[in-house]
Structures are given as C-alpha cells and as structure tokens.
C-alpha atoms as a PDB file:
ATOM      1  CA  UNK A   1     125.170 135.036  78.544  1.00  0.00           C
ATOM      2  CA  UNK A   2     129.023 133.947  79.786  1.00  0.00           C
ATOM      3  CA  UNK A   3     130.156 130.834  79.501  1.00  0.00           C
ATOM      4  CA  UNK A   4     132.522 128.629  80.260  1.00  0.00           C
ATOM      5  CA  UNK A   5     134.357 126.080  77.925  1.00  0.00           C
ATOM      6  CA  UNK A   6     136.290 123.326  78.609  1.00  0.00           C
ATOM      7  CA  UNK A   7     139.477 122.352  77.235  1.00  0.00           C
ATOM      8  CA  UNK A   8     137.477 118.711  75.969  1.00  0.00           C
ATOM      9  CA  UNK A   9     135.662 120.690  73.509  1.00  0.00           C
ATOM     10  CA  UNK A  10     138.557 123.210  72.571  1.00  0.00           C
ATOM     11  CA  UNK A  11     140.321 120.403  70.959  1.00  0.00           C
ATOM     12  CA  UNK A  12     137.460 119.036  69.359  1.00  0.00           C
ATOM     13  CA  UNK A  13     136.629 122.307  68.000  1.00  0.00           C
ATOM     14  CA  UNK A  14     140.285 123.107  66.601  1.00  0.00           C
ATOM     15  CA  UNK A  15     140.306 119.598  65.297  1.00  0.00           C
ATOM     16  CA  UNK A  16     137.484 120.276  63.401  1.00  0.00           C
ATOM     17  CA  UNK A  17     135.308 117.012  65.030  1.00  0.00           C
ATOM     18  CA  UNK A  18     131.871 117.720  64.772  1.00  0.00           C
ATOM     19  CA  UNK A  19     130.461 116.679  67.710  1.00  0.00           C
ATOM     20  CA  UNK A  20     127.132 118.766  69.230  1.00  0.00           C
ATOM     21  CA  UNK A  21     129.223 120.673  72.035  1.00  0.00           C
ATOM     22  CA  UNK A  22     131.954 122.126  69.452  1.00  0.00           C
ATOM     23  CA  UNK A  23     128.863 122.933  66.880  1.00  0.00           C
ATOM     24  CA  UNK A  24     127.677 125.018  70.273  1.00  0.00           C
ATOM     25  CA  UNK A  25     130.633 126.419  70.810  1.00  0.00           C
ATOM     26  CA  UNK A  26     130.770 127.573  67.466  1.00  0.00           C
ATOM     27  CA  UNK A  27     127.810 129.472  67.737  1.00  0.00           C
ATOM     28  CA  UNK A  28     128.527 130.461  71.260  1.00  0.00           C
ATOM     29  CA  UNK A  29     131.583 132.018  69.717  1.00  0.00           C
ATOM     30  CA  UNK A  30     128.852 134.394  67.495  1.00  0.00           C
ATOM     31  CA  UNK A  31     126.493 135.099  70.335  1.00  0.00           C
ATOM     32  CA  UNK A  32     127.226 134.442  73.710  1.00  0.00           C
ATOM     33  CA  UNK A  33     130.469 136.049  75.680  1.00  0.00           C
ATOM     34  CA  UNK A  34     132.914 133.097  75.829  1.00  0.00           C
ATOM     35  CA  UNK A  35     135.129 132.934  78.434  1.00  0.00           C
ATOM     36  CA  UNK A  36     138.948 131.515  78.939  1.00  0.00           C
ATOM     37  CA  UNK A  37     140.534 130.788  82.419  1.00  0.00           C
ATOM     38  CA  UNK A  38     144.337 129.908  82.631  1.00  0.00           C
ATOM     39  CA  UNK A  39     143.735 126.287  83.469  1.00  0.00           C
ATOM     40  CA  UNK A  40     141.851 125.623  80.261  1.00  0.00           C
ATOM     41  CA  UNK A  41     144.482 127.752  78.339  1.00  0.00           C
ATOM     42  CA  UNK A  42     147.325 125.511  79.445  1.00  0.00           C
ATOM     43  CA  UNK A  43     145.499 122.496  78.356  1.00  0.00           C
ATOM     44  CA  UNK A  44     144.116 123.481  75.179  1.00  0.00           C
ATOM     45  CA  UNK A  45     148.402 125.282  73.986  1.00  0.00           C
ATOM     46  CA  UNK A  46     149.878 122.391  74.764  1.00  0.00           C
ATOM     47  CA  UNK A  47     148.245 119.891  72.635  1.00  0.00           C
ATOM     48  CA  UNK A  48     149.032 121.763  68.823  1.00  0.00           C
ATOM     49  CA  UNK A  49     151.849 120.278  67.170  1.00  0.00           C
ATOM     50  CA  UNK A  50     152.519 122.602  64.084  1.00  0.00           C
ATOM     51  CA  UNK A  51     153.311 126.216  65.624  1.00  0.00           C
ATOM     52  CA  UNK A  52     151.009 127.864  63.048  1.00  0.00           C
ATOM     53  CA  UNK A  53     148.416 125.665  64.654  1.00  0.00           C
ATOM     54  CA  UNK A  54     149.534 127.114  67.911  1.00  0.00           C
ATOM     55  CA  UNK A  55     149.987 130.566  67.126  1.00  0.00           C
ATOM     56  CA  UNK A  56     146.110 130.765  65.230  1.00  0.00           C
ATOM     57  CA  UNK A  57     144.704 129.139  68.783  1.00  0.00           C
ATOM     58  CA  UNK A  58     146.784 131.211  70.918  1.00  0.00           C
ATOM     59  CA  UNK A  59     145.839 134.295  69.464  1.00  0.00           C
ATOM     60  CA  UNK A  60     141.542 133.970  69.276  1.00  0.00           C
ATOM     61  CA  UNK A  61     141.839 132.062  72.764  1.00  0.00           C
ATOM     62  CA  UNK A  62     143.743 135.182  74.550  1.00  0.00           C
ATOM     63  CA  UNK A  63     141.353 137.702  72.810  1.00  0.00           C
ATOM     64  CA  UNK A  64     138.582 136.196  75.248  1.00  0.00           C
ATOM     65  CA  UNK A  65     137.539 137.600  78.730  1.00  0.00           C
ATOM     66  CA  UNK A  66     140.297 135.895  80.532  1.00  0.00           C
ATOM     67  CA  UNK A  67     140.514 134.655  84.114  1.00  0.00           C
ATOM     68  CA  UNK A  68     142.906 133.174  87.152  1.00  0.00           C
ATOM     69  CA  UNK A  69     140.829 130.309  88.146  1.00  0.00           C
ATOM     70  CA  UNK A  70     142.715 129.011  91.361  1.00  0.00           C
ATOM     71  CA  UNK A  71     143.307 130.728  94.751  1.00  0.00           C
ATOM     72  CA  UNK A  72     143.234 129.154  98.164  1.00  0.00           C
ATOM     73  CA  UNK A  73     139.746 129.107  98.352  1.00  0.00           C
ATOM     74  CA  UNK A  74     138.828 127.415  94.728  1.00  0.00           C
ATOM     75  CA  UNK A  75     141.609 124.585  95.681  1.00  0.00           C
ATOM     76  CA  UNK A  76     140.080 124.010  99.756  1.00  0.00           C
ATOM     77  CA  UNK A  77     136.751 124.084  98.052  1.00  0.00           C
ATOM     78  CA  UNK A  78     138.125 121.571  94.766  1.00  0.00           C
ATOM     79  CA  UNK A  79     139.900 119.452  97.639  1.00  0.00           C
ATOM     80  CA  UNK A  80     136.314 119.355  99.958  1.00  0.00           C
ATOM     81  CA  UNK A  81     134.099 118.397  96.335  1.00  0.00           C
ATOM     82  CA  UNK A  82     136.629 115.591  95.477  1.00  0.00           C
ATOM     83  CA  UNK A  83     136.554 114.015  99.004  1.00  0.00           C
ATOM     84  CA  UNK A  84     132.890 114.440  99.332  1.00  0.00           C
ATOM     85  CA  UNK A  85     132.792 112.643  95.635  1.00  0.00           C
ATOM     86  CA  UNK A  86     135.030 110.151  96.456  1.00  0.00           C
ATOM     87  CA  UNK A  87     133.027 109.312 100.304  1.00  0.00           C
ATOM     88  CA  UNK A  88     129.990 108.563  97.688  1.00  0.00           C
ATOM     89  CA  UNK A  89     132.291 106.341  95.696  1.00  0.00           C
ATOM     90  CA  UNK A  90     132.942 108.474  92.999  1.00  0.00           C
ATOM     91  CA  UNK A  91     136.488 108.853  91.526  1.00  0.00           C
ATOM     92  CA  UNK A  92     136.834 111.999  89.575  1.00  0.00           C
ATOM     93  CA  UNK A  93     139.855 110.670  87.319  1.00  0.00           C
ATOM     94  CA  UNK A  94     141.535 114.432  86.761  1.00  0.00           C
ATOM     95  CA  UNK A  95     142.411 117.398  89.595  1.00  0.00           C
ATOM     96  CA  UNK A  96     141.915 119.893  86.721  1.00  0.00           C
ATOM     97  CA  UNK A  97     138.224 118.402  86.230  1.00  0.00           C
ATOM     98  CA  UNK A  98     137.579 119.176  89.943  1.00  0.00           C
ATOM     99  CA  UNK A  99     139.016 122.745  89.423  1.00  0.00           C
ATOM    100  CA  UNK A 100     137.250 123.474  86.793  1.00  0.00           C
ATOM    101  CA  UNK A 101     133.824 122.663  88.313  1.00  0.00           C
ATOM    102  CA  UNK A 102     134.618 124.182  91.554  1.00  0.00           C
ATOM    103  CA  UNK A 103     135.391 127.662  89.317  1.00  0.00           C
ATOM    104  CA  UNK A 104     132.587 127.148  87.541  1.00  0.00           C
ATOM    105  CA  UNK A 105     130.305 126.688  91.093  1.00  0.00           C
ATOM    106  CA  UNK A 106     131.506 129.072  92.837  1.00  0.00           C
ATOM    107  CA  UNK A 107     131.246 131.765  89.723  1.00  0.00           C
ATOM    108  CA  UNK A 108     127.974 130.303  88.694  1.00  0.00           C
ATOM    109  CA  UNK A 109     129.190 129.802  85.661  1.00  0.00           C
ATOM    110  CA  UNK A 110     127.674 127.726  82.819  1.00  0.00           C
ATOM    111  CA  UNK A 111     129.942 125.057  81.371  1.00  0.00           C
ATOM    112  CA  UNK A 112     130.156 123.714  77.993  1.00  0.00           C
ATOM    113  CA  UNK A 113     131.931 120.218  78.180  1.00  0.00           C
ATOM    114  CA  UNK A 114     132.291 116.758  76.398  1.00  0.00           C
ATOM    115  CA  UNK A 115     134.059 114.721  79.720  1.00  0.00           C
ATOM    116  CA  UNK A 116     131.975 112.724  82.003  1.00  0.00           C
ATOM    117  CA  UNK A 117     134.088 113.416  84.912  1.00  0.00           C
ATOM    118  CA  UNK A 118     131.477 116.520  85.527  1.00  0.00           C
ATOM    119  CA  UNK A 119     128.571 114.946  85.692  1.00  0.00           C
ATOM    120  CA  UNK A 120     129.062 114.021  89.703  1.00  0.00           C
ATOM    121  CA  UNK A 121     129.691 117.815  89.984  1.00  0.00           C
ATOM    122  CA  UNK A 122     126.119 118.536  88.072  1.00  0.00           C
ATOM    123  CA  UNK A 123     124.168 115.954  90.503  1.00  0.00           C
ATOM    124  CA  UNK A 124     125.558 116.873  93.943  1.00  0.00           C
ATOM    125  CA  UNK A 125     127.009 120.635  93.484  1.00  0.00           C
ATOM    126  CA  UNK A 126     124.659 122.003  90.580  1.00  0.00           C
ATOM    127  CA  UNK A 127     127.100 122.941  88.656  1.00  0.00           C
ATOM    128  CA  UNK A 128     125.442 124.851  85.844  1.00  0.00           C
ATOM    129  CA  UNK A 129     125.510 123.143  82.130  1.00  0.00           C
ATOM    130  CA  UNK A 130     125.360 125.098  79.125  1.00  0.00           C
ATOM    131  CA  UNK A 131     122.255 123.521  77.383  1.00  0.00           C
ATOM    132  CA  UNK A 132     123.115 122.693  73.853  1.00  0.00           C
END
C-alpha cells in the first residue's frame, strides 16, 4: 500500500517521540511504500538544527518515491476546499494543511498525520486516513 506522511509525524519520528502515528510510520517504513512530496520535504529540512541531523534526514527522505504536489489544479481545488471549510465555519489554520489534503484527495492517497487541521478534510472531502 502507498502512503502518505505528513511533515507532523516526520518530526516526531526524527525526534524520537513515541507517539502511535511515528510507531506506524516506523513500521510503514518496513512494509508499506512510503511516499515524500516536495511540500512535506521543505517542512520536515528545515526544522534540524545540527547538519548531521540534516544530512541523515535528507538522505532516507529523498530515497522515497518522490512527488511535485502543487499545479494549478491542486491549488484551485486547495483554494475551493478552504472556502467551502471556512462557509461551514471552519478555519483550517495552515495553507500547506489544505495542500496537503487536496494532494492527498485528489491522488487517493492515504495519509498518516498527528494535526487536527485534517480532520474537516476527512468529514466533508473523504480524505483517506492511514488506519494505525
């Protein structure tokens, strides 16, 4: 099965935390195909503060199936699910968070995630959650 990880349980799994979605990810990482998109790559790099830190993440994260996650018609359809969220009174606090989703939708993707900002996108879009 692919997945798709966000950057929320990246860090937790580089930090070592051991929360439930960066145990899964950890065995995702043994059994499932794990996938990396450019947004979530950007995220993840820029939050390591010791370059050997850096270098260790950079490297397994770019030996992953990689992806481009925006074009025009990921950020009209992002823009359209944050509006629609936002006309049901739901702020979705990041643009990234929308992005994300939207790839994930449109892809029918399965995401892994630790950030309440995707639940909205699981009740009114079915966007796909990796089941821990």
């Amino acid at each position: 099965m692919k997945i798709f990880v966000d950057s929320s349980v990246w860090i937790d799994y580089f930090n070592g935390s051991p929360t439930p979605q960066a145990d899964a990810l950890d065995a995702a990482l043994r059994h499932e195909q794990v996938l990396m998109g450019d947004l979530i790559l950007t995220e993840v790099l820029q939050g390591f503060r010791h370059q050997r830190d850096y270098d260790v993440a950079k490297r397994l994260l770019l030996a992953l199936p990689f992806y481009t996650m925006l074009d025009r018609d990921i950020a009209v359809q992002s823009a359209d699910h944050y509006r629609f969220l936002r006309l049901q009174g739901i702020t979705v606090r990041k643009t990234i968070d929308c992005l994300i989703a939207t790839f994930c939708i449109h892809h029918n993707l399965p995401l892994l995630h630790a950030d309440n900002d995707f639940e909205p996108f699981v009740e009114y879009f079915n966007l796909n959650i990796f089941q821990l």
